[in-house]
Structures are given as C-alpha cells and as structure tokens.
N, C-alpha and C. Protein backbone atom coordinates (compact mmCIF):
# COMPACT_ATOMS: atom_id res chain seq x y z
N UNK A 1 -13.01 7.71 16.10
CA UNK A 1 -12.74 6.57 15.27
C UNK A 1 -12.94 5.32 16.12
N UNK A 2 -13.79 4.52 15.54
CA UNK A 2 -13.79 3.84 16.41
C UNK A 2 -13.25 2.37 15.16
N UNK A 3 -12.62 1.53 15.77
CA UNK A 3 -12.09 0.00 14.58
C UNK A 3 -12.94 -1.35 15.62
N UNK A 4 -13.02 -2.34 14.54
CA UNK A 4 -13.17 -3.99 15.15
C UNK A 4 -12.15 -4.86 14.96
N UNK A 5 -11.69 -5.21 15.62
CA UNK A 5 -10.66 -5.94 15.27
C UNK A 5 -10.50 -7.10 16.23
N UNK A 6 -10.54 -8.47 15.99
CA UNK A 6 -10.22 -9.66 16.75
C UNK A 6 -9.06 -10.07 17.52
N UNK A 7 -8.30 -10.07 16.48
CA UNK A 7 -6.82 -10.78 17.28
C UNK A 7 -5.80 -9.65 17.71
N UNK A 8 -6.00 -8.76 18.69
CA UNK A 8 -4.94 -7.79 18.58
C UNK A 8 -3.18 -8.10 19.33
N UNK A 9 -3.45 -9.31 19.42
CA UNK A 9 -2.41 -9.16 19.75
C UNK A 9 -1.25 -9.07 18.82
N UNK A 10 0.05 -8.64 19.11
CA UNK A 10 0.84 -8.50 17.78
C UNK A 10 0.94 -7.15 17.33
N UNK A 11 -0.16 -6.71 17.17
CA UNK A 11 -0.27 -4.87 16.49
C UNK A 11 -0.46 -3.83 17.38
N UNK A 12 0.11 -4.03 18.50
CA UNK A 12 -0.01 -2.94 19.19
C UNK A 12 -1.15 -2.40 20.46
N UNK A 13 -0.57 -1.58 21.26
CA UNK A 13 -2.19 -1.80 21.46
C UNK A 13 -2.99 0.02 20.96
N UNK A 14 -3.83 -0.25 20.68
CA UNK A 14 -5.08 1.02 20.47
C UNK A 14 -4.63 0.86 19.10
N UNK A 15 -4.94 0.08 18.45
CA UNK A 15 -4.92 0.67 16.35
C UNK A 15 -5.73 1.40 15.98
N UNK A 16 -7.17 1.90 16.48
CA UNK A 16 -7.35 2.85 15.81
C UNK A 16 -6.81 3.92 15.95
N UNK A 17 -5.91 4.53 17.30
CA UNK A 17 -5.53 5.62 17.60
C UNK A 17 -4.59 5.79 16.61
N UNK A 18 -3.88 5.22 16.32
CA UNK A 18 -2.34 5.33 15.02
C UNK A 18 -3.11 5.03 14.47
N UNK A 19 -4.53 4.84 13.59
CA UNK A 19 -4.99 5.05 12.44
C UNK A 19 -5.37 6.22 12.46
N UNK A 20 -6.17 6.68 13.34
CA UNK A 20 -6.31 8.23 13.16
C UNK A 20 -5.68 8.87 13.13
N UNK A 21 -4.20 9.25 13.83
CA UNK A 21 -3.12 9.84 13.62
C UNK A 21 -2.46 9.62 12.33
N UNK A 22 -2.04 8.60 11.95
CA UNK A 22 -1.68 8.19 10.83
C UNK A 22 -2.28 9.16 9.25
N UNK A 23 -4.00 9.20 10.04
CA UNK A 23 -4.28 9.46 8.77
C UNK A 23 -4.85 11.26 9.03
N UNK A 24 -4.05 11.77 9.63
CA UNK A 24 -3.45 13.04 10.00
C UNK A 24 -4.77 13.46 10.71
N UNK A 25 -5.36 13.04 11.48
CA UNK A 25 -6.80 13.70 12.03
C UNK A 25 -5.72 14.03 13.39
N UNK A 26 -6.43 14.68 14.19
CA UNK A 26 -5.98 15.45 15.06
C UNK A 26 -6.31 14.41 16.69
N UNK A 27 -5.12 14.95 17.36
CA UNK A 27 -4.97 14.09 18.76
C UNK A 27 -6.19 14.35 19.33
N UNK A 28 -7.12 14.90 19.09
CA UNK A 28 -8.50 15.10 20.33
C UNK A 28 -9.31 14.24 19.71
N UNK A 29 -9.34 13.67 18.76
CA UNK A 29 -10.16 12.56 18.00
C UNK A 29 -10.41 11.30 19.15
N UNK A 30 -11.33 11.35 19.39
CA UNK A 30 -11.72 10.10 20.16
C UNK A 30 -11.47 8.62 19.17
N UNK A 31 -10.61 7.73 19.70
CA UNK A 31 -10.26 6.64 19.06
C UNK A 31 -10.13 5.37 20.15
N UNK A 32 -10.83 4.43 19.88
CA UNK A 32 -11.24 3.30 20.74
C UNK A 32 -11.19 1.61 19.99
N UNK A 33 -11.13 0.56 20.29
CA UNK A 33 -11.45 -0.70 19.72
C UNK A 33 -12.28 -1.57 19.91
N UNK A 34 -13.20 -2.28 19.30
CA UNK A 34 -13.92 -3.59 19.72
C UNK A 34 -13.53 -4.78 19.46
N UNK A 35 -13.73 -5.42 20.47
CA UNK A 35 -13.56 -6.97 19.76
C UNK A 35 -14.88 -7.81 20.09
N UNK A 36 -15.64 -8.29 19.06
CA UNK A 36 -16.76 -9.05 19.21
C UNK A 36 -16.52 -10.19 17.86
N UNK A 37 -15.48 -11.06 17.94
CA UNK A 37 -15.00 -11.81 17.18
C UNK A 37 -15.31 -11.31 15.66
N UNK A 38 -16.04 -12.39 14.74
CA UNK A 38 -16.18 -11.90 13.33
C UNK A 38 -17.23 -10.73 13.42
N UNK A 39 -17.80 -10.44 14.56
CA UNK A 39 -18.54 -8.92 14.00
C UNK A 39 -17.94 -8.13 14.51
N UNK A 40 -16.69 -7.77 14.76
CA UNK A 40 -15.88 -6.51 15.42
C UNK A 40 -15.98 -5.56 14.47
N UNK A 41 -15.91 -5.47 13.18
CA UNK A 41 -16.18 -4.57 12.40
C UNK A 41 -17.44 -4.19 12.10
N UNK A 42 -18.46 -4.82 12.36
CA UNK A 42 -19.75 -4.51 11.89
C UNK A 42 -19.84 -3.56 13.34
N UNK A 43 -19.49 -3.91 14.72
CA UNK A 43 -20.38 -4.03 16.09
C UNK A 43 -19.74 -2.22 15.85
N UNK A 44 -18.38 -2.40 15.62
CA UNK A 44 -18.04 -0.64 15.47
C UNK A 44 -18.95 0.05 14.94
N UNK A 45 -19.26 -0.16 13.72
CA UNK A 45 -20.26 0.42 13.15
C UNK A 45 -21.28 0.55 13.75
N UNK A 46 -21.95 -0.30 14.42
CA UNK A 46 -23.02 0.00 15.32
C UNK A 46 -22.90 0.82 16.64
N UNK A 47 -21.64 0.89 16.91
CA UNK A 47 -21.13 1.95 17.78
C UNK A 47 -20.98 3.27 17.61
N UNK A 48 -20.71 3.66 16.29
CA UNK A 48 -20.84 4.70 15.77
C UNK A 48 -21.86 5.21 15.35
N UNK A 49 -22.72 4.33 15.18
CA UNK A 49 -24.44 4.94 14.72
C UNK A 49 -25.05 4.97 16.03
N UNK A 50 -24.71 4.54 16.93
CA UNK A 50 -25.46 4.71 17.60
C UNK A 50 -25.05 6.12 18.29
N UNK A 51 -23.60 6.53 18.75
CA UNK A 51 -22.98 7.87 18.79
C UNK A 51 -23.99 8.49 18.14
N UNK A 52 -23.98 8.82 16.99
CA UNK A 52 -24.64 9.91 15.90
C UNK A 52 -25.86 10.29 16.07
N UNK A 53 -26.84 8.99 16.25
CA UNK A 53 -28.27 8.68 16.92
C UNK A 53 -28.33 9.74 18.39
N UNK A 54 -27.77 9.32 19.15
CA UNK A 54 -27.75 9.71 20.37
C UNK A 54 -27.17 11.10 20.70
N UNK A 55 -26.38 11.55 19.82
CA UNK A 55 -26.11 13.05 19.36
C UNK A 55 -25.14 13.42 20.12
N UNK A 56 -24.39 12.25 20.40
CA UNK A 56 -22.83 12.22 21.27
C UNK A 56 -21.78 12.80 20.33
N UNK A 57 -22.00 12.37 18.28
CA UNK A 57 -20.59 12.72 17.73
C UNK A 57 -21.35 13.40 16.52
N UNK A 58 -21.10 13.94 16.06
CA UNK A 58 -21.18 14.58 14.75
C UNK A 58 -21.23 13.91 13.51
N UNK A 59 -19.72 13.20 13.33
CA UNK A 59 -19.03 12.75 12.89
C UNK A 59 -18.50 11.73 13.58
N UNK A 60 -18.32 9.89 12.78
CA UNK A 60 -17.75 8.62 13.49
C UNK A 60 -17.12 8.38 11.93
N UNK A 61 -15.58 7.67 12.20
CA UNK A 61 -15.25 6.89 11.40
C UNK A 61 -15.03 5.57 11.93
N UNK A 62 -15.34 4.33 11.23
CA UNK A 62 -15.30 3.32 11.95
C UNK A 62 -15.58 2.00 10.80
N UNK A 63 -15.13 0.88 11.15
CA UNK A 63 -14.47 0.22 10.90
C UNK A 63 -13.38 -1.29 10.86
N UNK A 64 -13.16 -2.04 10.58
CA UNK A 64 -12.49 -3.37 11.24
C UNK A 64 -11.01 -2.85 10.33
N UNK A 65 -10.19 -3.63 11.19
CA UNK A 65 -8.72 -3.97 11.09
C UNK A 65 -8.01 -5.20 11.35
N UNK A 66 -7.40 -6.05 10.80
CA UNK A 66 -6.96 -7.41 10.66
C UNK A 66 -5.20 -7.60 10.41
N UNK A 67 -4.68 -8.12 10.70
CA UNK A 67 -3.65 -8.41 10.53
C UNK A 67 -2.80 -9.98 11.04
N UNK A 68 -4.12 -10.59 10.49
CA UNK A 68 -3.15 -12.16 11.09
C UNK A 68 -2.12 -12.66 10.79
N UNK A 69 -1.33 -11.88 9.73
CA UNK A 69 0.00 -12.63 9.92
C UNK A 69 1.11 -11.92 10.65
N UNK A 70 0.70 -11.04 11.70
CA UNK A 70 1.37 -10.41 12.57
C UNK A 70 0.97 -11.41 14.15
N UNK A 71 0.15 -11.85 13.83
CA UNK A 71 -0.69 -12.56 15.18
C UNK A 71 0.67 -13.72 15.91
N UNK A 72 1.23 -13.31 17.15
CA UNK A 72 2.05 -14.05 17.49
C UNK A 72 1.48 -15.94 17.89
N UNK A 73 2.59 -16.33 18.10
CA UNK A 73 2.44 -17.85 18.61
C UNK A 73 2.19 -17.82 20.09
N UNK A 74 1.95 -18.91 20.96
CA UNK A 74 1.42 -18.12 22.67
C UNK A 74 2.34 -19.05 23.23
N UNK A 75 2.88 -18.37 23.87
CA UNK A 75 3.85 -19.45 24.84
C UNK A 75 2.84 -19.76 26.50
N UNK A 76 1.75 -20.42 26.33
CA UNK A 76 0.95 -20.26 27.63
C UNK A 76 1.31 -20.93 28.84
N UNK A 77 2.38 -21.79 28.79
CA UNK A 77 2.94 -22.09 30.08
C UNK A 77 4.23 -21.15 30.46
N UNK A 78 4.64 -19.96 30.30
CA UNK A 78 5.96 -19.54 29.97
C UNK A 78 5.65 -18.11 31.62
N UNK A 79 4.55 -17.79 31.27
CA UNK A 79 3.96 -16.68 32.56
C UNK A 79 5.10 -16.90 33.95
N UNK A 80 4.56 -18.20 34.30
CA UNK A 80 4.73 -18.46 35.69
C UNK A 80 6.76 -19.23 35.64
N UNK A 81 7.44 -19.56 34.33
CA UNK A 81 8.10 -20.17 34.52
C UNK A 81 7.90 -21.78 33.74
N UNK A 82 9.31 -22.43 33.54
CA UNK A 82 9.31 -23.52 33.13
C UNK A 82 10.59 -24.14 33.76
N UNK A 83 10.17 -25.32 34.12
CA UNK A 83 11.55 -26.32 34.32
C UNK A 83 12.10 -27.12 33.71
N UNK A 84 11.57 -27.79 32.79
CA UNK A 84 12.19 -28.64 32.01
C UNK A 84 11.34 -29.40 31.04
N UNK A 85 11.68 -29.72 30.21
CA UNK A 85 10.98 -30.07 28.91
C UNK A 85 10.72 -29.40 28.31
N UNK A 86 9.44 -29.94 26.85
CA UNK A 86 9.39 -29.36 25.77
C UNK A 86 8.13 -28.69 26.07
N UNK A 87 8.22 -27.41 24.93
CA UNK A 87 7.22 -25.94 25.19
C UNK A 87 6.45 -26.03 24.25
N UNK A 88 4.53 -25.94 24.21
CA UNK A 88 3.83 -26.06 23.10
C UNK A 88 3.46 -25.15 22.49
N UNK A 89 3.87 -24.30 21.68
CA UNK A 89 3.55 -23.01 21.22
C UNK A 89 2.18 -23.14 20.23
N UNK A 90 1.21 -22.69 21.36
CA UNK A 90 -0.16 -22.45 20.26
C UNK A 90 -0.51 -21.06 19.24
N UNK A 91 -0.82 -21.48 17.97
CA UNK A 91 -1.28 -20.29 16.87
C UNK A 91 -2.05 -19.69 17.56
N UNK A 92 -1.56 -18.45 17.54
CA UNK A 92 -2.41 -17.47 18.26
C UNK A 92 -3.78 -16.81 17.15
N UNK A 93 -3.29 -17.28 15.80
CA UNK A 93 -4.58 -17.08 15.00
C UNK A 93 -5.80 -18.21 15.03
N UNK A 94 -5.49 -19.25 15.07
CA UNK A 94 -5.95 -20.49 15.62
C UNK A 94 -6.86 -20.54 17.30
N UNK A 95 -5.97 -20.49 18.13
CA UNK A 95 -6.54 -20.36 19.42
C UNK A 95 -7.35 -19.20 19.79
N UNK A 96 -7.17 -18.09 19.27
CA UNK A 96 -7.82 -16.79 19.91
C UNK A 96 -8.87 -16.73 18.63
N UNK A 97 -8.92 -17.09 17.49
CA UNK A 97 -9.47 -16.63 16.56
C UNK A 97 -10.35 -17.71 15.66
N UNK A 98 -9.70 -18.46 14.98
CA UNK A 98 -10.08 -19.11 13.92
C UNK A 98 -11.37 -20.42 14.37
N UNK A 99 -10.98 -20.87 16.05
CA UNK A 99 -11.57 -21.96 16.60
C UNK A 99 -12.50 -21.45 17.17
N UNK A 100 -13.50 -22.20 17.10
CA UNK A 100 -14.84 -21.85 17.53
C UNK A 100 -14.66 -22.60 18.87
N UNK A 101 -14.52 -21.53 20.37
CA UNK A 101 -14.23 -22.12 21.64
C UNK A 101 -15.54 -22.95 22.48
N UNK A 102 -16.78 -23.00 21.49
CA UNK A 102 -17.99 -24.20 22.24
C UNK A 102 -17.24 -25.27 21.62
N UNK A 103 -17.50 -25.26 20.17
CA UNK A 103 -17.52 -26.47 19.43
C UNK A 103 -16.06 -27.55 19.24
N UNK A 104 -14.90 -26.53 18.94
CA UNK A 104 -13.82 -26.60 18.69
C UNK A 104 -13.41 -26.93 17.02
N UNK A 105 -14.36 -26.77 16.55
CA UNK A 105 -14.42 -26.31 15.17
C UNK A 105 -13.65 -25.32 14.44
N UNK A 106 -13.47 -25.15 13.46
CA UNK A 106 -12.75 -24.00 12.63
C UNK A 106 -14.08 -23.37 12.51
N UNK A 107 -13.94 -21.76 12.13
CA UNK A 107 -14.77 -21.11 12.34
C UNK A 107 -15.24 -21.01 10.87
N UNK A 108 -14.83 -21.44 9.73
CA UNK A 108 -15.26 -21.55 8.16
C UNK A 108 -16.36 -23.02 8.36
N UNK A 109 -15.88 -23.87 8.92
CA UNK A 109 -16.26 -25.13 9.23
C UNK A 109 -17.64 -25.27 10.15
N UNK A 110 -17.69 -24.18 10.75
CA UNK A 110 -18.82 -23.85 11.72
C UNK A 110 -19.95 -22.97 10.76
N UNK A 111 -19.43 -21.88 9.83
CA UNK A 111 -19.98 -21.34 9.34
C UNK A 111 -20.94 -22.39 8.26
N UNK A 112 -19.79 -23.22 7.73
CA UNK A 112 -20.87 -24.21 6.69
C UNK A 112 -21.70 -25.48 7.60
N UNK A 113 -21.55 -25.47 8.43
CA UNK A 113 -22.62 -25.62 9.29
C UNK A 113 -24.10 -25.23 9.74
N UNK A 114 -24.04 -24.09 9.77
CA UNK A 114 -24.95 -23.09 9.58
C UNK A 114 -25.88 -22.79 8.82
N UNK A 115 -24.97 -22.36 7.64
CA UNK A 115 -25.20 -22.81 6.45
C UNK A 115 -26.10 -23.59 5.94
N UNK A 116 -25.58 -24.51 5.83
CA UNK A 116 -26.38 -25.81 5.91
C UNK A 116 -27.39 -26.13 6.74
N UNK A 117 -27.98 -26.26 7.65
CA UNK A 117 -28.77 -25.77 8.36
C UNK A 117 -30.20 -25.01 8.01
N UNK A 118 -29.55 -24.09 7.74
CA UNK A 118 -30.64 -22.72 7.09
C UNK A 118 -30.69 -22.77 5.35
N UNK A 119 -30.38 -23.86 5.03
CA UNK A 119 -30.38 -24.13 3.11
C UNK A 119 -29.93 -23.57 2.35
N UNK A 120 -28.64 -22.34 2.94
CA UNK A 120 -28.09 -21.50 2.33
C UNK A 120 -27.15 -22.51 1.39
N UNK A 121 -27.24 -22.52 -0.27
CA UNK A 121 -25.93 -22.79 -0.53
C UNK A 121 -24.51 -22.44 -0.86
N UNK A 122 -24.07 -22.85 -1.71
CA UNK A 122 -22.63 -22.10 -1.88
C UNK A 122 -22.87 -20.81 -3.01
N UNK A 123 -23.90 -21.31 -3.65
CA UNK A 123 -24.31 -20.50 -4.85
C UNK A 123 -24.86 -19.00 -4.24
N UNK A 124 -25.89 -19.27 -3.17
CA UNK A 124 -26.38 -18.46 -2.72
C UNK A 124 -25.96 -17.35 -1.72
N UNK A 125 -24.13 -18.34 -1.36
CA UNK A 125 -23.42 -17.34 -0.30
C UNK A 125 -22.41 -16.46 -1.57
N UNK A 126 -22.35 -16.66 -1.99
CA UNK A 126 -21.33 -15.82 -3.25
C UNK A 126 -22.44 -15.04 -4.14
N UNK A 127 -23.62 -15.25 -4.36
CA UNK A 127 -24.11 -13.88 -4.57
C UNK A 127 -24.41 -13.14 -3.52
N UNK A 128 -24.49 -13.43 -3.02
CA UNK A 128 -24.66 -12.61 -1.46
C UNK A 128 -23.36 -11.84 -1.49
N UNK A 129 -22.95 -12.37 -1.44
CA UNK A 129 -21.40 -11.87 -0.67
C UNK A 129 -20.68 -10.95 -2.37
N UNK A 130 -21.24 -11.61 -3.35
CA UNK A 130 -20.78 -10.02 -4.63
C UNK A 130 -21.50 -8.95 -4.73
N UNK A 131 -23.16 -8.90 -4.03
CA UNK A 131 -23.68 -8.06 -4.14
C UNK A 131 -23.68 -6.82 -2.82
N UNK A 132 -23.14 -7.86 -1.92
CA UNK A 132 -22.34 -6.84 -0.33
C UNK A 132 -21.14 -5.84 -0.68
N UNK A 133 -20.66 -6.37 -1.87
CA UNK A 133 -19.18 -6.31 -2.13
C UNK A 133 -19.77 -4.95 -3.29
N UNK A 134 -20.61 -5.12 -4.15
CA UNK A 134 -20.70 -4.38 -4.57
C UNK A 134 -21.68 -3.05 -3.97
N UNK A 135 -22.11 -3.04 -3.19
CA UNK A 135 -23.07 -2.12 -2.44
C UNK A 135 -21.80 -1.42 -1.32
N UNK A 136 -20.78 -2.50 -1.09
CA UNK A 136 -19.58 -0.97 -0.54
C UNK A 136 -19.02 -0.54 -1.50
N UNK A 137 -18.70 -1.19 -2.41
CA UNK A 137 -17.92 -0.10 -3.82
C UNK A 137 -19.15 1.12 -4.27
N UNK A 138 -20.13 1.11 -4.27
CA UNK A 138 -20.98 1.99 -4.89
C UNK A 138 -20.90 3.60 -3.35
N UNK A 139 -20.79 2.43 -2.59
CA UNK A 139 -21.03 3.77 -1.47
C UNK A 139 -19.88 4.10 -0.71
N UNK A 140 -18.64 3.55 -0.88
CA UNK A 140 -17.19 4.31 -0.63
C UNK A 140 -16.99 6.25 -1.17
N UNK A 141 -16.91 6.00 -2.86
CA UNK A 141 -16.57 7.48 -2.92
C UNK A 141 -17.83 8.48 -2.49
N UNK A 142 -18.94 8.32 -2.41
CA UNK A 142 -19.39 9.08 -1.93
C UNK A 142 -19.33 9.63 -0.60
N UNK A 143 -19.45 8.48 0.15
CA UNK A 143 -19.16 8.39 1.70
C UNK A 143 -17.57 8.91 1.97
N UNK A 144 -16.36 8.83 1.37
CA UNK A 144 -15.01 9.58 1.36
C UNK A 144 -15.77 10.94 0.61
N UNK A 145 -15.66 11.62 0.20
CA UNK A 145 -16.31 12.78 -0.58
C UNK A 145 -17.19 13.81 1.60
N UNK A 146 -18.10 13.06 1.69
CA UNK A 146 -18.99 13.14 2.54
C UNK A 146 -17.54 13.93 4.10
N UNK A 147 -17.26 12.22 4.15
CA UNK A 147 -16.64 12.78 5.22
C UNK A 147 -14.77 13.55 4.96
N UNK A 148 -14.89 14.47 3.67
CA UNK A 148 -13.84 14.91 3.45
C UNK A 148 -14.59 16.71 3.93
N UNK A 149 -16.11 16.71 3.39
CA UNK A 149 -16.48 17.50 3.72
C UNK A 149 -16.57 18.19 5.28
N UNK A 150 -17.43 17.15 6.01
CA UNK A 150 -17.42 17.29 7.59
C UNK A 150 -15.91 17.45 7.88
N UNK A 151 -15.12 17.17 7.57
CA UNK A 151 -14.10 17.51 8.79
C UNK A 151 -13.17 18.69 8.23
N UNK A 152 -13.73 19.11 7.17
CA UNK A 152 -13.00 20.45 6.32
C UNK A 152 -14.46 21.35 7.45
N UNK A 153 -15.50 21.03 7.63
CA UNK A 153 -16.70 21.92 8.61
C UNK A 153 -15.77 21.66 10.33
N UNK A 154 -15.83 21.00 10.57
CA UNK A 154 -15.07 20.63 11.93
C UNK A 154 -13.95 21.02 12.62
N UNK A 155 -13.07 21.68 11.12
CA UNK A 155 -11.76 22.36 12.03
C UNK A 155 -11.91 23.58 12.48
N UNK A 156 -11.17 23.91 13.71
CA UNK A 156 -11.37 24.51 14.93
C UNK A 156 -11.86 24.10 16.03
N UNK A 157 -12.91 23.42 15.77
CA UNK A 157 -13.54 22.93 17.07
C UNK A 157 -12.92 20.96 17.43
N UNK A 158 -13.30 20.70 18.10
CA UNK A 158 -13.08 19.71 18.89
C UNK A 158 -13.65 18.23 17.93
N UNK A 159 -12.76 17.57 16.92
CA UNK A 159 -13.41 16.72 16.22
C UNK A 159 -13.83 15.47 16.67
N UNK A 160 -14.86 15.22 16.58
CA UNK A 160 -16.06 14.34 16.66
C UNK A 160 -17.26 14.53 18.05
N UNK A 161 -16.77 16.05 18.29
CA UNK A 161 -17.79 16.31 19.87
C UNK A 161 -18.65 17.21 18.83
N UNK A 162 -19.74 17.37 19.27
CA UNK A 162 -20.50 18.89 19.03
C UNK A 162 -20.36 19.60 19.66
C-alpha cells in the first residue's frame, strides 16, 4: 500500500500502515508514504505502477490521504526554548501546505495563475474536473471487484511480493 499525503503532521506517523491494517490486510503488506505536495496522491500511483511494471508487486493499493483539520499549529521558536514574550503560532496547513514557498502565494491563487496563463478558464476547469470525477466513479467498482479478487488469489503467500 502505498498513500500521498502532504501535511502529515498531526496523523501519525506511517498512515498507510493503519490503513492497511485497518482495512484487515495482513502485517507483511508492504505499506509506505509520499509526499510530493498536491501530487502525493497521483506520485503513489505512479509508484505503484511502476512496482507492477517492474514485476516487484503483484498487487499495489495506493492512493492519497488528507486530513487538514487535524494539521497542528507550529510553535517554531519553542525547539530550543523561550524567554520571554509573545509566541507566533504558524498554521501548519498554511505554512507546510497551502503557501506556495517560491512565490508566497496561496496555492488556489497560484493555480489561477497558471491557469490563466495557459487560457484555461473556469468553464473549462470544471468540465475537466466532472469528467475526472466521473471516469473514477465508472472505474471504482470494477477496480474494488478486481482487487477483492487478487487478494482472495494471494492468501497464503506473502501479499504484494510474487
């Protein structure tokens, strides 16, 4: 299993491992995380195809995970100590995440930047983005179906090795 996930701080560390457990697969399950900001979920995926490609796994589940309103506040002068005065607690969804660290931009704000740029409009990002939306709804139950099969083939042996 492999997950993408940005801001981990807050949730622990290894979420995909308690996702795989969680979702009763067995402790030899190889379970790992990426973080490659907004493509942490895609880059998994490319981690996992490329596994499969390369004939490392059989079987990859993979995936992004989010949870920013678990994302703590940062106490970044607090490490070494404080003596006196007031403490600036930065959004840790904000600082680690949301701000684009060249520009200092919001990262929606950067995106319509871009955007704009390349003549994409608003019209053209929302069909985009219903017809993405609908191309994972079409290929969820099959793909659950798929990998309900492989790992009903997989028990006994060592899941996700060949």
């Amino acid at each position: 299993m492999i997950l993408g996930q940005v801001l981990p701080a807050g949730s622990s560390s290894n979420v995909a491992r308690r996702a795989a457990l969680a979702a009763g697969l067995p402790a030899t399950v190889c379970a790992s995380m990426v973080n490659a900001v907004c493509a942490s979920g895609m880059m998994a995926l490319e981690h996992a195809r490329r596994s499969l490609l390369l004939g490392e796994s059989s079987l990859c589940i993979a995936g992004g995970t989010e949870s920013m309103s678990n994302v703590p506040f940062l106490l970044t002068d607090l490490r070494w100590g404080h003596k006196l005065g007031n403490v600036t607690a930065l959004d840790g969804v904000l600082d680690e995440g949301l701000l684009c660290p060249v520009t200092g931009m919001a990262m929606g704000a950067t995106a319509e930047e871009v955007a704009s740029r390349a003549g994409i409009t608003r019209e053209e990002a929302d069909a985009w983005a219903l017809l993405s939306q609908q191309r994972a709804q079409a290929a969820i139950e099959p793909a659950c179906s798929r990998l309900r099969s492989c790992y009903r083939a997989q028990e006994g042996r060592p899941f996700g090795r060949r």
